[in-house]
Protein backbone atom coordinates (compact mmCIF):
# COMPACT_ATOMS: atom_id res chain seq x y z
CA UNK A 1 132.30 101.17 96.25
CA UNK A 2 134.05 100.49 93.05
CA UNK A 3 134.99 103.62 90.56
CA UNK A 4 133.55 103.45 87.56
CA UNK A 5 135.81 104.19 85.17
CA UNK A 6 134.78 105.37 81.50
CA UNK A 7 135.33 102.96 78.91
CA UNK A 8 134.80 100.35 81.41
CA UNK A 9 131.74 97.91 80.92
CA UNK A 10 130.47 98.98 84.39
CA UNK A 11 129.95 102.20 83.20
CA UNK A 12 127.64 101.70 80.59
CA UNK A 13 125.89 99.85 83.11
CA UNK A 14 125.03 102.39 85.68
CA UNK A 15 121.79 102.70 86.85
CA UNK A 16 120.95 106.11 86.91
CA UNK A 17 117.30 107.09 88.58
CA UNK A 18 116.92 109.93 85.69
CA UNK A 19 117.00 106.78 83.26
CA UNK A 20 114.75 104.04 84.98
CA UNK A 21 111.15 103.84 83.88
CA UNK A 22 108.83 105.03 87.02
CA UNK A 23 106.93 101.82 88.10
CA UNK A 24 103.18 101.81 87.36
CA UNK A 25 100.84 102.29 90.81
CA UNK A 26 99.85 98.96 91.78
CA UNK A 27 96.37 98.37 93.06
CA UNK A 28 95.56 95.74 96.46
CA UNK A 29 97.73 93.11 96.76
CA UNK A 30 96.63 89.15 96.63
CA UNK A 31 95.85 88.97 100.48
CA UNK A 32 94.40 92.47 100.61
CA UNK A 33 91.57 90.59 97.79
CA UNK A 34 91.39 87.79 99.25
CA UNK A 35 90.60 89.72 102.43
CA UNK A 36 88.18 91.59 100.93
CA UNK A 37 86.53 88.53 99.75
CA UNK A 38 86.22 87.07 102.64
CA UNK A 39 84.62 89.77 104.62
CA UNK A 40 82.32 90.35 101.80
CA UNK A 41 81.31 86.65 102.30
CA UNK A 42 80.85 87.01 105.83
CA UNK A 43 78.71 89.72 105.56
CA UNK A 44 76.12 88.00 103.85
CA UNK A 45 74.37 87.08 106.06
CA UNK A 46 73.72 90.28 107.83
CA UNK A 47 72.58 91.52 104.51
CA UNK A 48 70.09 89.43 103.87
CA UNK A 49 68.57 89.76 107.78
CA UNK A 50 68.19 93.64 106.70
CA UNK A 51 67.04 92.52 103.58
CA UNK A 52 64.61 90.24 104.81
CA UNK A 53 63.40 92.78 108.26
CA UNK A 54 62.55 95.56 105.42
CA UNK A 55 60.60 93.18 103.03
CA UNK A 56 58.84 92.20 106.39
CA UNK A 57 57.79 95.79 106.53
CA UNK A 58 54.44 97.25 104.67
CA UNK A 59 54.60 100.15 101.83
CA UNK A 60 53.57 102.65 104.89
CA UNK A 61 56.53 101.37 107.00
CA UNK A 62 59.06 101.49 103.84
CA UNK A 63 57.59 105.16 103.03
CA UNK A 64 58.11 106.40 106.80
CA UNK A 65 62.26 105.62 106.48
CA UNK A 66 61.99 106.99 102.99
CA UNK A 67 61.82 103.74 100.76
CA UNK A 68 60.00 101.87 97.91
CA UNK A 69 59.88 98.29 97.79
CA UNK A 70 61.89 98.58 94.47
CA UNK A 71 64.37 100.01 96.18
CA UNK A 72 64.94 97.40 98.76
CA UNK A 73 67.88 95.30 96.50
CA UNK A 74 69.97 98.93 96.07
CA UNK A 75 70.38 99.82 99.91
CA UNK A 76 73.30 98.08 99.93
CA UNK A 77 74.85 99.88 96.88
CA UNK A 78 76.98 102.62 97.88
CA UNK A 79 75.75 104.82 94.94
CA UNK A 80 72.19 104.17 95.79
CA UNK A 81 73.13 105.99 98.91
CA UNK A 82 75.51 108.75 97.66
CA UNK A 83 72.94 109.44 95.41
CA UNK A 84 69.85 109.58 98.31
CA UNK A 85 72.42 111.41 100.62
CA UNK A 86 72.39 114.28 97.54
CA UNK A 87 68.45 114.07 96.81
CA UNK A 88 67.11 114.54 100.38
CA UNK A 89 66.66 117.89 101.19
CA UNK A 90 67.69 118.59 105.13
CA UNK A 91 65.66 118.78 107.53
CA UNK A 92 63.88 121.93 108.13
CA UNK A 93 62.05 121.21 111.19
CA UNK A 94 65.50 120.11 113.28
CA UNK A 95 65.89 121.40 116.43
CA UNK A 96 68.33 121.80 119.30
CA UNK A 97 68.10 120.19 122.50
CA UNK A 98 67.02 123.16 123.96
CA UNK A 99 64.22 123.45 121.06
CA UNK A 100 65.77 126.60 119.05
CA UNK A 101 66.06 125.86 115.19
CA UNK A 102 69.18 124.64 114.02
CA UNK A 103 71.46 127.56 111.75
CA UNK A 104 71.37 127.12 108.54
């Protein structure tokens, strides 16, 4: 390790962490997208087997799991389900196995 003596050009060069800029957060990298991409893409067509299995069903069918035909294109949106997650009310009527009510 060389001194650095003052009044020597490699002092004014110093790199001092207190001086250097802090680097900006990066988000995913190229592969990490591309990866992303890809298994997007290869889940298509599960989606549209689910998609196509609940537009099979009839309006009593889609009301019994809690559904509207308009709602068939969201229930792969992840807000669409925060959002239902929030709205439904739990379920009073749960049991244990053993058949007492569940605490609240």
């Amino acid at each position: 390790m060389a001194i650095m003596m003052p009044g020597s050009i490699g002092h004014y060069f110093k790199d001092d962490l207190a001086d250097m800029p802090a680097t900006e957060p990066r988000g995913p990298g190229l592969f990490a997208r591309l990866g992303a991409g890809l298994a997007f893409i290869a889940s298509l067509p599960r989606r549209r087997a689910v998609l196509n299995e609940l537009y099979s069903l009839s309006e009593h069918e889609l009301a019994d799991i809690g559904l509207t035909r308009a709602e068939l294109p969201l229930v792969f949106d992840a807000d669409f389900a925060a959002k239902r997650r929030e709205a439904r009310p739990a379920n009073q009527n749960a049991r244990q196995p053993n058949g007492r009510p569940l605490a609240a």
